[in-house]
C-alpha atoms as a PDB file:
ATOM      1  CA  UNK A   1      36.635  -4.081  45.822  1.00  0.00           C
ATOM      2  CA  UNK A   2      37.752  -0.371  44.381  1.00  0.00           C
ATOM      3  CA  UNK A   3      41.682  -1.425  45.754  1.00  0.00           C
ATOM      4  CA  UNK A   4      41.212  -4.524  44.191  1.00  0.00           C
ATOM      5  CA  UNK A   5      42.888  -4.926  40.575  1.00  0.00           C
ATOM      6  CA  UNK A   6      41.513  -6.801  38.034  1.00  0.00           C
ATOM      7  CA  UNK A   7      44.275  -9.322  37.862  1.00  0.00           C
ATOM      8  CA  UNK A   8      43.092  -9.719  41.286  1.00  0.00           C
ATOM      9  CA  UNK A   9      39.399 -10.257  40.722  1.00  0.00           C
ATOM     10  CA  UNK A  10      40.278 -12.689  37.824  1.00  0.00           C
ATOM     11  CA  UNK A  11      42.210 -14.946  40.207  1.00  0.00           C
ATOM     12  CA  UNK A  12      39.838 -14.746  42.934  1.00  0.00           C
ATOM     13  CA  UNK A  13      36.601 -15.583  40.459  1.00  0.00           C
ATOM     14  CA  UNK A  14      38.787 -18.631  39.403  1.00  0.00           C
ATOM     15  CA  UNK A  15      39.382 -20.056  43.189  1.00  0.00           C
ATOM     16  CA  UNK A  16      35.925 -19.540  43.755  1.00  0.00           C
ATOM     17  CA  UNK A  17      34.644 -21.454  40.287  1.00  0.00           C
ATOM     18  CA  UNK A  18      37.189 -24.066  41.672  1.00  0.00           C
ATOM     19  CA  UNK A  19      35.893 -24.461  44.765  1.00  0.00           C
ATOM     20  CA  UNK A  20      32.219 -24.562  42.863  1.00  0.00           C
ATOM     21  CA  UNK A  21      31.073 -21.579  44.736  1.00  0.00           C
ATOM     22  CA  UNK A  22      29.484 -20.161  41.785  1.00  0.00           C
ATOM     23  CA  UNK A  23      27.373 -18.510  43.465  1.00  0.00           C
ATOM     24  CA  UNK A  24      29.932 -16.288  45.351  1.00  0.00           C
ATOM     25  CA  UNK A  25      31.514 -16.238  41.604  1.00  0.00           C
ATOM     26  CA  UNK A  26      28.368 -14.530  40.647  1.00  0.00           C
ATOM     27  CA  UNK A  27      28.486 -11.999  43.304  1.00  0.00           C
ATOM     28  CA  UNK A  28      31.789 -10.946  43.270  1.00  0.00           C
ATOM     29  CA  UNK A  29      31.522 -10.587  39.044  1.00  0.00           C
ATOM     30  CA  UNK A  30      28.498  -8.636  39.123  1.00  0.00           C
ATOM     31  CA  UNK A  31      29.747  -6.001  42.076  1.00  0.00           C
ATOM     32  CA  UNK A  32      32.914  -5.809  40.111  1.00  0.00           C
ATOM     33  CA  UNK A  33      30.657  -4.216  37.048  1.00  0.00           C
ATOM     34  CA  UNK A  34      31.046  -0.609  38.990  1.00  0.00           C
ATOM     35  CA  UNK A  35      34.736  -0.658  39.716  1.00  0.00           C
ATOM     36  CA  UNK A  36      35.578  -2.401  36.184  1.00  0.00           C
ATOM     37  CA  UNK A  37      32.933  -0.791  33.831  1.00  0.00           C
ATOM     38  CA  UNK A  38      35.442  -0.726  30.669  1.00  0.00           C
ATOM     39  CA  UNK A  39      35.923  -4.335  31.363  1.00  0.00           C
ATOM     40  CA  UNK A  40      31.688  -5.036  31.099  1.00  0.00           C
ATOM     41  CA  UNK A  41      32.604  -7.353  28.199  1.00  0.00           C
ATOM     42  CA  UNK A  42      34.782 -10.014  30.196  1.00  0.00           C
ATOM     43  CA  UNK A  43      32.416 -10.028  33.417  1.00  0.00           C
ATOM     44  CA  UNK A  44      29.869 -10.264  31.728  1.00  0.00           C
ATOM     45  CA  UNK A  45      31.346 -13.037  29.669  1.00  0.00           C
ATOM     46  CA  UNK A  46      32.161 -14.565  32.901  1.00  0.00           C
ATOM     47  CA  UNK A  47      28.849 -14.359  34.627  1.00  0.00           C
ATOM     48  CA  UNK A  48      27.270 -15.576  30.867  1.00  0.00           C
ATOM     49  CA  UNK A  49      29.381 -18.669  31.382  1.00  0.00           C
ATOM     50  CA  UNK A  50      28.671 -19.489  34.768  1.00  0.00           C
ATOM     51  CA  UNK A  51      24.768 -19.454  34.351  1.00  0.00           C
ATOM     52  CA  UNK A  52      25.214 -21.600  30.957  1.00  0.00           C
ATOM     53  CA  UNK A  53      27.246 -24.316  32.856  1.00  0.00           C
ATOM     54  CA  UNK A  54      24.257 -24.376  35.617  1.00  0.00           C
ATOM     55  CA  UNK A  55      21.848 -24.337  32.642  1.00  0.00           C
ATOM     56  CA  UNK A  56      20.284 -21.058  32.972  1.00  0.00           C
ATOM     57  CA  UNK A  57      20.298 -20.165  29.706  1.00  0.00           C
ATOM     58  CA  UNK A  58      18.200 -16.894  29.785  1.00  0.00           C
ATOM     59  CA  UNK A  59      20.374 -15.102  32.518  1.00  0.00           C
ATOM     60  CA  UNK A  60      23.078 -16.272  30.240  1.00  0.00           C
ATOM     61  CA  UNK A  61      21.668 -14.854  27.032  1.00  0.00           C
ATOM     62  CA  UNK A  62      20.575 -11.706  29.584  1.00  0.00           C
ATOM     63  CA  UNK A  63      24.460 -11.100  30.528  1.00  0.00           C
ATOM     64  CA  UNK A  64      25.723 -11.129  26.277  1.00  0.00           C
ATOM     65  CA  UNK A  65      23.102  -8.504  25.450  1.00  0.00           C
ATOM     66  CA  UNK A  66      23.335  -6.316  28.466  1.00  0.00           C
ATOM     67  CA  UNK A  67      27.288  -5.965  27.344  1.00  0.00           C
ATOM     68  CA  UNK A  68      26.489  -5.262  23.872  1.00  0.00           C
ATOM     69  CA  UNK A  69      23.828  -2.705  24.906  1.00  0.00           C
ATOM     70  CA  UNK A  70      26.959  -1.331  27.267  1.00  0.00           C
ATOM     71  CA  UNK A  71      28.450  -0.997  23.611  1.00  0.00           C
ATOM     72  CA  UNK A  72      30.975  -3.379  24.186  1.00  0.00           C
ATOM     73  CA  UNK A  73      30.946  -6.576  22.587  1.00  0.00           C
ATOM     74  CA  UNK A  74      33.991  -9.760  21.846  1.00  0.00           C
ATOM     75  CA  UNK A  75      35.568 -11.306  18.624  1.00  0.00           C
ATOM     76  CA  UNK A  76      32.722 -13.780  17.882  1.00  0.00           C
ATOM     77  CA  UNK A  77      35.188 -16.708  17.523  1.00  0.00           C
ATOM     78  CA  UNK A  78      35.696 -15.800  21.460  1.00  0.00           C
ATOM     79  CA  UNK A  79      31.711 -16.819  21.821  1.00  0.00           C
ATOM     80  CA  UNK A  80      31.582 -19.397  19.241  1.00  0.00           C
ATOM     81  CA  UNK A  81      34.288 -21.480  20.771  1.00  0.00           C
ATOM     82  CA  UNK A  82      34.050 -21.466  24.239  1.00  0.00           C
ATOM     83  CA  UNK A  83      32.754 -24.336  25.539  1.00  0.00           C
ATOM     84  CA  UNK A  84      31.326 -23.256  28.798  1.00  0.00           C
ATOM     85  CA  UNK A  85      28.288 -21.761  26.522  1.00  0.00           C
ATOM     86  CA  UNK A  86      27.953 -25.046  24.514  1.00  0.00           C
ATOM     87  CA  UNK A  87      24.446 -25.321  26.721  1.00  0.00           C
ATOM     88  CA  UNK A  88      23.475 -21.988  24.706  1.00  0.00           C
ATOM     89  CA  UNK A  89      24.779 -22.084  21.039  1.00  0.00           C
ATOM     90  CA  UNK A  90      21.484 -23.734  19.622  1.00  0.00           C
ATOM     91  CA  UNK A  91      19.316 -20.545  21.022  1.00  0.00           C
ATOM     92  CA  UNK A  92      18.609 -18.136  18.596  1.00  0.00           C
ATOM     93  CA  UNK A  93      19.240 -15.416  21.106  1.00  0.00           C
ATOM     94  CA  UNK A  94      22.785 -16.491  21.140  1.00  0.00           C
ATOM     95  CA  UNK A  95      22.740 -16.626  16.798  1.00  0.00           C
ATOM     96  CA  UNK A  96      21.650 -13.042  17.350  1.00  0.00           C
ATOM     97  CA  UNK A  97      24.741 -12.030  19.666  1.00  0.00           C
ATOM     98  CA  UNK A  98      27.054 -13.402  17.635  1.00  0.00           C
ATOM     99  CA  UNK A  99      25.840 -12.141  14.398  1.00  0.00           C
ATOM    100  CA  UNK A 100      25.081  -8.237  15.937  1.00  0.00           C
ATOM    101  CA  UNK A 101      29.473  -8.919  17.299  1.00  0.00           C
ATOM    102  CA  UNK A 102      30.376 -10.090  13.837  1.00  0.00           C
ATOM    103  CA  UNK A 103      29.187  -6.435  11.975  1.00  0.00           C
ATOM    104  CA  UNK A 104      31.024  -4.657  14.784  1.00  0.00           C
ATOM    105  CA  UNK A 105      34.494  -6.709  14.384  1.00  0.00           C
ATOM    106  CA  UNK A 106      34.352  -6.555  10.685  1.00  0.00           C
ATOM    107  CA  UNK A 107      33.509  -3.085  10.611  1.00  0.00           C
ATOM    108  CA  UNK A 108      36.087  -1.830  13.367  1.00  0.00           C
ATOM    109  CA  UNK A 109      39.108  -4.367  12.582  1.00  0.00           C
ATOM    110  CA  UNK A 110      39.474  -2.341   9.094  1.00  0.00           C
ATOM    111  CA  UNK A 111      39.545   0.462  11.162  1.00  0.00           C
ATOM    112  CA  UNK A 112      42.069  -0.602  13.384  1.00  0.00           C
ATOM    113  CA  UNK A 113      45.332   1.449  13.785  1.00  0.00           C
ATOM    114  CA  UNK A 114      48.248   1.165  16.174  1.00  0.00           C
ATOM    115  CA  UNK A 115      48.824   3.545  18.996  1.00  0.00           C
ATOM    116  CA  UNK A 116      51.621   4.457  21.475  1.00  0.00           C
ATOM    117  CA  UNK A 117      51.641   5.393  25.175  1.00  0.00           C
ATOM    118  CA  UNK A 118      54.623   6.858  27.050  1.00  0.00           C
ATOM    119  CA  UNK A 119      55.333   6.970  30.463  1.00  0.00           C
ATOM    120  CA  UNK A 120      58.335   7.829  32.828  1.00  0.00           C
ATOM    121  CA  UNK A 121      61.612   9.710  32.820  1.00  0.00           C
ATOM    122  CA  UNK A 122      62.120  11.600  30.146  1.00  0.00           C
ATOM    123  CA  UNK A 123      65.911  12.315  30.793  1.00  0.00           C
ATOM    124  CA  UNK A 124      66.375   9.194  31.617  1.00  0.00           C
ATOM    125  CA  UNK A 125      69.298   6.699  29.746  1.00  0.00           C
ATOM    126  CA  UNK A 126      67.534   3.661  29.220  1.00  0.00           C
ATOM    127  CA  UNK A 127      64.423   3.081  27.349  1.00  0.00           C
ATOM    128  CA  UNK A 128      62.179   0.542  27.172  1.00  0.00           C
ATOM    129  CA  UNK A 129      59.953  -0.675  24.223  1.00  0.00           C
ATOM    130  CA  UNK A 130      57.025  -2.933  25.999  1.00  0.00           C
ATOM    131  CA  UNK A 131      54.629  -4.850  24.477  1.00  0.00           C
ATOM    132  CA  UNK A 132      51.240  -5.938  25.532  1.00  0.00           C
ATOM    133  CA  UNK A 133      49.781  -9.534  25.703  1.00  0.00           C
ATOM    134  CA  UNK A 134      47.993 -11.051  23.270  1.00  0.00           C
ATOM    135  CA  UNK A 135      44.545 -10.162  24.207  1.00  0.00           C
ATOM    136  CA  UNK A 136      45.098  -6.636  26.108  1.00  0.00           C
ATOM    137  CA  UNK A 137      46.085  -3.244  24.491  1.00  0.00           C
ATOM    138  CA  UNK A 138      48.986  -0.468  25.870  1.00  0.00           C
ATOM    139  CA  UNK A 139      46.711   1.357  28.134  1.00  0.00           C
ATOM    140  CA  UNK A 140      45.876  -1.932  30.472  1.00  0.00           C
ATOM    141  CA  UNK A 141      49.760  -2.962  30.025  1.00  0.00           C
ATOM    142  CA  UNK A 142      50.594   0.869  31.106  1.00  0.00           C
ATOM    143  CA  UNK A 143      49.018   0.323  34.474  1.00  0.00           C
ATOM    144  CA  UNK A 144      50.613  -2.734  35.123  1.00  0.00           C
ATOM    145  CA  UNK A 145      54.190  -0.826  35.187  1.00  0.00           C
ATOM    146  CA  UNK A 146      52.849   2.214  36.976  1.00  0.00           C
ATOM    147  CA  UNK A 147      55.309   1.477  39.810  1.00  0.00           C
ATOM    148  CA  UNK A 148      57.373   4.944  41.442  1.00  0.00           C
ATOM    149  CA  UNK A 149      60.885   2.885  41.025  1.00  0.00           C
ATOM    150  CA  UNK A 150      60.120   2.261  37.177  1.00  0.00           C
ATOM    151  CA  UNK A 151      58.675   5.304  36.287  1.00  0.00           C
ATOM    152  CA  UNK A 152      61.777   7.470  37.835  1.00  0.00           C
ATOM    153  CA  UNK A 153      64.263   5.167  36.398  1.00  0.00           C
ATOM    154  CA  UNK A 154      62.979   4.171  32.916  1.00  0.00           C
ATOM    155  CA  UNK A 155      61.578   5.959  29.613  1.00  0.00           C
ATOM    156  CA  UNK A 156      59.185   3.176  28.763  1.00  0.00           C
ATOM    157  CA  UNK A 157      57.269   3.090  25.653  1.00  0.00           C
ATOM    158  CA  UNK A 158      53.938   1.200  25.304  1.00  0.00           C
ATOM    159  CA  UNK A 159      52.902   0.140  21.584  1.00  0.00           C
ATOM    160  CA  UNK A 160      49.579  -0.813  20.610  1.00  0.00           C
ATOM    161  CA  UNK A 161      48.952  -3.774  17.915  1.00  0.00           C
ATOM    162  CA  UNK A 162      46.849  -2.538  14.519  1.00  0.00           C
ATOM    163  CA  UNK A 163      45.628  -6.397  15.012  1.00  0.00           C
ATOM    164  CA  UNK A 164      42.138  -6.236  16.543  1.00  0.00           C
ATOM    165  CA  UNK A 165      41.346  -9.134  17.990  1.00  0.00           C
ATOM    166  CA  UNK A 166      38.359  -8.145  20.526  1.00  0.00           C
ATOM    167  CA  UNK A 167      36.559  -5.345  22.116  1.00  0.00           C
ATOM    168  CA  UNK A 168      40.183  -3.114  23.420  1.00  0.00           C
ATOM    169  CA  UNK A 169      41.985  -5.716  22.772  1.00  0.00           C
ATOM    170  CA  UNK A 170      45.029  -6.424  20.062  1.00  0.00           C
ATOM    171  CA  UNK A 171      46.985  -9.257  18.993  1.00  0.00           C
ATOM    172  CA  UNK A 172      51.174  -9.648  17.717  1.00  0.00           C
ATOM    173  CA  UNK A 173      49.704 -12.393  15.482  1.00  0.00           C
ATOM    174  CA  UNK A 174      50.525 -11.161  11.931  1.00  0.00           C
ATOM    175  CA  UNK A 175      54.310 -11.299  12.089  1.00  0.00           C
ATOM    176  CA  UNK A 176      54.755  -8.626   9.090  1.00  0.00           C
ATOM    177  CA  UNK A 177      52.116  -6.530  10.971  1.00  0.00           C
ATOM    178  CA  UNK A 178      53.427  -6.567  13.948  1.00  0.00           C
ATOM    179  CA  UNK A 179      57.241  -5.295  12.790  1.00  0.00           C
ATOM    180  CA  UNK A 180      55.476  -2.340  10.351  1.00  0.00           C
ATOM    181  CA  UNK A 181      53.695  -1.341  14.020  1.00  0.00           C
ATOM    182  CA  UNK A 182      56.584  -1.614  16.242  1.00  0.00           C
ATOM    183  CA  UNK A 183      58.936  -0.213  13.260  1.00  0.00           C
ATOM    184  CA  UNK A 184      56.504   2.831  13.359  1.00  0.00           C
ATOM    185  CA  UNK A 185      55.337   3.207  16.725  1.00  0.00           C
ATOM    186  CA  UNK A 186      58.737   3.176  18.068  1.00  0.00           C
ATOM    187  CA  UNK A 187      60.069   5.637  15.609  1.00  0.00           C
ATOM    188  CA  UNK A 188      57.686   8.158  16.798  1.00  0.00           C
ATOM    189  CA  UNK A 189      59.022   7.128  20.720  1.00  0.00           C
ATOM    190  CA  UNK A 190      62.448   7.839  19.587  1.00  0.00           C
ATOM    191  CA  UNK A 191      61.616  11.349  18.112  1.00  0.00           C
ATOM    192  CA  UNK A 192      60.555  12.615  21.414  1.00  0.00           C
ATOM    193  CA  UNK A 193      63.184  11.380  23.696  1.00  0.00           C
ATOM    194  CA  UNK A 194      65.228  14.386  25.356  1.00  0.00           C
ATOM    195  CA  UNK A 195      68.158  12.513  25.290  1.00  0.00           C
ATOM    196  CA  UNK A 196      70.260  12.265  22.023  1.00  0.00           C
ATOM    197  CA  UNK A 197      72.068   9.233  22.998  1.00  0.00           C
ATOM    198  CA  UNK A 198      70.099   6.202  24.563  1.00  0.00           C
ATOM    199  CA  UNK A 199      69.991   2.427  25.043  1.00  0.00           C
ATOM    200  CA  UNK A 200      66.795   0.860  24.060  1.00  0.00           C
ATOM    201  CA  UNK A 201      65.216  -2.278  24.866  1.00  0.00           C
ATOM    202  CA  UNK A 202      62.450  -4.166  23.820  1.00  0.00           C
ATOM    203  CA  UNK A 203      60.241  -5.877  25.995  1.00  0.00           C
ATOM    204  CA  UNK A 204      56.903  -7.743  26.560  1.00  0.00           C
ATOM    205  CA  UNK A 205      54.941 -10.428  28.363  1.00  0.00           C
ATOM    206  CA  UNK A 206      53.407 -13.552  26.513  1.00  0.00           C
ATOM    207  CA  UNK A 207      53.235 -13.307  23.163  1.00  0.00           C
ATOM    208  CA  UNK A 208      54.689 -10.014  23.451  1.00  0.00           C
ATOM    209  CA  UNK A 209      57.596 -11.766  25.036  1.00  0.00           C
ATOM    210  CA  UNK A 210      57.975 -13.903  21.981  1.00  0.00           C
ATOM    211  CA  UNK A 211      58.004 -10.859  19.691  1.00  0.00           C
ATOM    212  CA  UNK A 212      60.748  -9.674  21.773  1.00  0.00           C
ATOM    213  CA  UNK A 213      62.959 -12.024  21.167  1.00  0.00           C
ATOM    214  CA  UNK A 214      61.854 -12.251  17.451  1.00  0.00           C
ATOM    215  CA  UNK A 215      62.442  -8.643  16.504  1.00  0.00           C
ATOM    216  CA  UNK A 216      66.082  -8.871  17.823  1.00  0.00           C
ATOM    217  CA  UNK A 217      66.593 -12.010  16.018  1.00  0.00           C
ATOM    218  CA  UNK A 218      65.510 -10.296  12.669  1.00  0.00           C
ATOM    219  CA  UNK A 219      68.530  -8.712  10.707  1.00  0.00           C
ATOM    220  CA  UNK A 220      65.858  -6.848   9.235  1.00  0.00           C
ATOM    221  CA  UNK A 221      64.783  -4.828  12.529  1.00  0.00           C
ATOM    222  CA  UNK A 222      68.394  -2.928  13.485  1.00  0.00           C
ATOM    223  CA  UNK A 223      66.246  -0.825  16.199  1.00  0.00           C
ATOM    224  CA  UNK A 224      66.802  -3.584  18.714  1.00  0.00           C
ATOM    225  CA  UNK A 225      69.553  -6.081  20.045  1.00  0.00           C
ATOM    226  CA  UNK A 226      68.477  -6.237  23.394  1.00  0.00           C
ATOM    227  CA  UNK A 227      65.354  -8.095  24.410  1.00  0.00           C
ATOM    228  CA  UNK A 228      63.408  -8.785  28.290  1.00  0.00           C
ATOM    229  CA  UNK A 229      60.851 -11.321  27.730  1.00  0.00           C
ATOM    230  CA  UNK A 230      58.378 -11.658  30.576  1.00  0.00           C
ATOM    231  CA  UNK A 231      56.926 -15.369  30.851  1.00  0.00           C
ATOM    232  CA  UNK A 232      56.853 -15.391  26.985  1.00  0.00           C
ATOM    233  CA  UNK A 233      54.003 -17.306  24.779  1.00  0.00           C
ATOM    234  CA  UNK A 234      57.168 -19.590  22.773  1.00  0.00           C
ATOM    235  CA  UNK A 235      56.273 -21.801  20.125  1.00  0.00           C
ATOM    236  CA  UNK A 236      59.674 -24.222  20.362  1.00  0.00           C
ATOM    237  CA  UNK A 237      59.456 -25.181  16.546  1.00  0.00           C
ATOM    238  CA  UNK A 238      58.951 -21.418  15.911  1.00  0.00           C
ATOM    239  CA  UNK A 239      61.960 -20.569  17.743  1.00  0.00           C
ATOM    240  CA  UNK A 240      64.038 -24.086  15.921  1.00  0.00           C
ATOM    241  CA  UNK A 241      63.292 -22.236  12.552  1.00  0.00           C
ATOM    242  CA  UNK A 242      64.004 -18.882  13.936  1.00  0.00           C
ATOM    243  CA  UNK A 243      67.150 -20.167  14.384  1.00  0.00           C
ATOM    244  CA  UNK A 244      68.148 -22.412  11.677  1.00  0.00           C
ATOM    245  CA  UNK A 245      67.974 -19.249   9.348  1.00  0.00           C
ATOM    246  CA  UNK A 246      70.350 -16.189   9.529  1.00  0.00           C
ATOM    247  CA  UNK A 247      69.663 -14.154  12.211  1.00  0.00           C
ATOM    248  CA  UNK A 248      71.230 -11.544  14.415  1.00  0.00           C
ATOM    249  CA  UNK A 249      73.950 -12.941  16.485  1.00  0.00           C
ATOM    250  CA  UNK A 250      74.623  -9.743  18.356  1.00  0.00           C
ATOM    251  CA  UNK A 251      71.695 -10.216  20.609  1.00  0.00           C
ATOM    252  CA  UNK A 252      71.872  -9.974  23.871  1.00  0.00           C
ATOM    253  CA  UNK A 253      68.620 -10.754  26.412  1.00  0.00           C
ATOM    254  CA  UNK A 254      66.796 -11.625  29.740  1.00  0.00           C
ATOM    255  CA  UNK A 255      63.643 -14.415  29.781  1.00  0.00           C
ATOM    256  CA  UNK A 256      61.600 -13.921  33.291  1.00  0.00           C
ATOM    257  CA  UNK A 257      59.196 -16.900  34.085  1.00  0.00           C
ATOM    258  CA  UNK A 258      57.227 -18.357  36.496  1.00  0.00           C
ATOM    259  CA  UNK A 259      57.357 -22.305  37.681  1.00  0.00           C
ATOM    260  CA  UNK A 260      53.593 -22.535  37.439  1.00  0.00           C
ATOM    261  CA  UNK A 261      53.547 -21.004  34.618  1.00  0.00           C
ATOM    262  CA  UNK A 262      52.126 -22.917  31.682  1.00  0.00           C
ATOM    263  CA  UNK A 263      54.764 -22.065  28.709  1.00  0.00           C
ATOM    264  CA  UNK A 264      57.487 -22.393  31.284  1.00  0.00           C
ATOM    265  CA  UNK A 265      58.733 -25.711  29.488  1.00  0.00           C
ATOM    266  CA  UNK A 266      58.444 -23.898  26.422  1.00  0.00           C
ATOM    267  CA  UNK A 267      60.615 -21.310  27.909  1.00  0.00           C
ATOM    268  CA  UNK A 268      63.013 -23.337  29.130  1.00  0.00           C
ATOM    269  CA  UNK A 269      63.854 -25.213  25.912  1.00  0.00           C
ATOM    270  CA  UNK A 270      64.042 -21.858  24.032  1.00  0.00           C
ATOM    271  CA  UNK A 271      66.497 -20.884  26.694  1.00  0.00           C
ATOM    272  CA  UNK A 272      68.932 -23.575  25.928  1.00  0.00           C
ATOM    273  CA  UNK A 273      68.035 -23.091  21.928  1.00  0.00           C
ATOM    274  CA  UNK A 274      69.470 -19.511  22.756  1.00  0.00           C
ATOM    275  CA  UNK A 275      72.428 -20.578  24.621  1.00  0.00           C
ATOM    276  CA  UNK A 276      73.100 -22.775  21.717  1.00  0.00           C
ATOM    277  CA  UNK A 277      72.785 -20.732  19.119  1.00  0.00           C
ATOM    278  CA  UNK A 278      75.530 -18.326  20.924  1.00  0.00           C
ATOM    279  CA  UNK A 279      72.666 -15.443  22.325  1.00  0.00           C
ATOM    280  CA  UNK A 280      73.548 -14.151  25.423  1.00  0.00           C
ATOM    281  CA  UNK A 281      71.244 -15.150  27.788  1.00  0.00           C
ATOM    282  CA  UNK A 282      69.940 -14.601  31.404  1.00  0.00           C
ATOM    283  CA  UNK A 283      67.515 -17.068  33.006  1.00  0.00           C
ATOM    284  CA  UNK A 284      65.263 -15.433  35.941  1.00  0.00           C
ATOM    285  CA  UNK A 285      62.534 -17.742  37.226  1.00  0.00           C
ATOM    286  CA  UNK A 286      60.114 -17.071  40.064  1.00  0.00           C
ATOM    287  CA  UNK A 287      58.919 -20.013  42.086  1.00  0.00           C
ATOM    288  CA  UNK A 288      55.296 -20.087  42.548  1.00  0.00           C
ATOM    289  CA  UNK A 289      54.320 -17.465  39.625  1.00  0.00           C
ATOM    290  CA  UNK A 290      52.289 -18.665  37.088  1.00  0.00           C
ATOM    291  CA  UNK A 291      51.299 -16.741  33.562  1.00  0.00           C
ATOM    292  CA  UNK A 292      51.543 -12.838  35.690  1.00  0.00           C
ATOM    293  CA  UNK A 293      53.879 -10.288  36.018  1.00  0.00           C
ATOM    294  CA  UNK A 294      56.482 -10.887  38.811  1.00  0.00           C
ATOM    295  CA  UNK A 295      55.202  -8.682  41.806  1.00  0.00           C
ATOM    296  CA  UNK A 296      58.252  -7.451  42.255  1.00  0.00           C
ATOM    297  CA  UNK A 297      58.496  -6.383  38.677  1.00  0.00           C
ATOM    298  CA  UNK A 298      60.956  -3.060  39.076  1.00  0.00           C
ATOM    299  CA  UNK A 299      63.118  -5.451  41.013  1.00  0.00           C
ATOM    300  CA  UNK A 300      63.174  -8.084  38.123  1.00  0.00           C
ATOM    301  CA  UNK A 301      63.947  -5.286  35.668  1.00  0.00           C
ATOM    302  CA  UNK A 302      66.510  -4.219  37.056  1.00  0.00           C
ATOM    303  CA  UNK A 303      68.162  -6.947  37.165  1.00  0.00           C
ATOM    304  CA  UNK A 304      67.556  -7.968  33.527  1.00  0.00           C
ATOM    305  CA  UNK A 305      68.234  -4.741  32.324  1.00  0.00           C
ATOM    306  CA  UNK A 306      71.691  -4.717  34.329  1.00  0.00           C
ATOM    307  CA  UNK A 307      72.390  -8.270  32.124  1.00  0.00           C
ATOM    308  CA  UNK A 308      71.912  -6.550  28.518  1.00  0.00           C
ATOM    309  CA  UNK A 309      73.098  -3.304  29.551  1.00  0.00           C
ATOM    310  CA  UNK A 310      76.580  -4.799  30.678  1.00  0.00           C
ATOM    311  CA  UNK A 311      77.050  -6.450  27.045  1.00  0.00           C
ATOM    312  CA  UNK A 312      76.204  -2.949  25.402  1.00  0.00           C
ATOM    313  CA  UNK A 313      78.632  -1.620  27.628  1.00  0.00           C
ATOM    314  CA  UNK A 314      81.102  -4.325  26.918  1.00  0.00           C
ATOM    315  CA  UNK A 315      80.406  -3.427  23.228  1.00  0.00           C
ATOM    316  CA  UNK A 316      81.309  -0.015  23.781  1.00  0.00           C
ATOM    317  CA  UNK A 317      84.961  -0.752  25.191  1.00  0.00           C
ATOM    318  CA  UNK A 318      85.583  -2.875  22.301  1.00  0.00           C
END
């Protein structure tokens, strides 16, 4: 289990709850509570949901409190709208959880401030601006780039939404938010670059993919014109609007998605909205990927960055 990552565990608690082998579910969840302890709030969300659906409701009420005991806890529209408790909601033990999470968001999303993490070359030509899905926060993202090729190669830059949405986790929702954080967050990444002279990019997976693409759109944010968006979260009427007002034409960008992936229609018809709109565009898909990062991922950036860097070189001549 201890070389197993989380986005590992996830997938394999999934197959199992497929196959209805909750009870190996149950297992696997509650021996992944040692390797994963800053993640107490999702297993035990998980294990909470699996002993609802078989209608043990005091092993699922059990699981809620032993997280918030832990001193983690969730956004309590997470509890109150998940259906796989729906066999709990009536108990007043559940009432209790989600009042005792309500006090800590309210109290803690006022608190909430954005943060930045930096990792890799600091010499190095070409930075990256990356930004977490919806749901996770820049130290989890971090990890999920800690590979030797992209570390030696790239400055990259992890921001961290002021949005609270859960326990350690952050959300791109408030659009005015979001550019005041990445406006700030990657001012402060700039001031401690070596190099005087660099090409940045901005990047991000899922809803941070969207942003991407949105804050190089935006004549208002001149910090970006290059975009890699990693199976992004699109909204297509978004996107129509987007474009129908006056935006930055001197865009350049790479979308990376999966053929399993669930917004990969989405993807695909903001692709061609792109196109159309006269935004240099490369399409990367991977066949078989669903809603992850490629595994291949320094390979894939790479190759995207290669695509936007060869416009801003083109640029240059002109």
């Amino acid at each position: 289990m201890a070389s197993k990552t989380f986005i590992e565990l996830q997938m394999q608690v999934i197959q199992l709850v497929k196959q209805d082998k909750h009870g190996e579910a149950l297992m696997e969840i509650e021996e992944a509570k040692q390797w994963f302890p800053e993640r107490l709030d999702r297993l035990g969300h998980w294990k909470a949901n699996l002993y609802a659906i078989k209608g043990e409701k005091e092993k699922a009420l059990s699981e809620l409190n032993e997280v918030l005991e832990k001193g983690l806890w969730w956004n309590p529209d997470l509890l109150t709208s998940d259906p796989e408790l729906e066999t709990i909601k009536d108990e007043d033990g559940f009432k209790s959880v989600v009042e005792k999470c309500r006090k800590i968001y309210s109290k803690l999303h006022q608190e909430s401030r954005s943060d930045l993490i930096v990792q890799g070359n600091p010499e190095a030509d070409q930075m990256l601006f990356a930004l977490h899905w919806k749901g996770s926060n820049a130290r989890d993202f971090a990890l999920q780039w800690k590979d030797d090729r992209l570390i030696d190669t790239y400055r990259i830059g992890f921001p961290q939404s002021s949005q609270l949405f859960s326990h350690a986790c952050y959300t791109w929702d408030d659009y005015e938010l979001t550019k005041r954080d990445i406006r700030m967050t990657f001012a402060q990444f700039s001031e401690e670059q070596l190099q005087s002279d660099f090409e940045s990019i901005i990047a991000g997976a899922s809803q941070g993919g969207k942003v991407s693409v949105q804050m190089c759109l935006d004549k208002g944010m001149e910090e970006f014109h290059s975009f890699i968006a990693i199976v992004p979260a699109f909204d297509v009427e978004e996107m129509k609007t987007l474009l129908e007002d006056d935006f930055d034409t001197d865009v350049r960008g790479c979308i990376i998605t999966g053929d399993e992936d669930p917004f990969y229609q989405q993807a695909l018809e903001t692709y061609h909205l792109l196109i159309e709109a006269g935004i240099e565009c490369k399409w990367i898909v991977k066949n078989g990927m669903g809603h992850v990062l490629p595994e291949d991922l320094a390979d894939v950036i790479d190759e995207a960055v290669g695509f936007v860097s060869e416009g801003n070189m083109l640029s240059n001549r002109e």
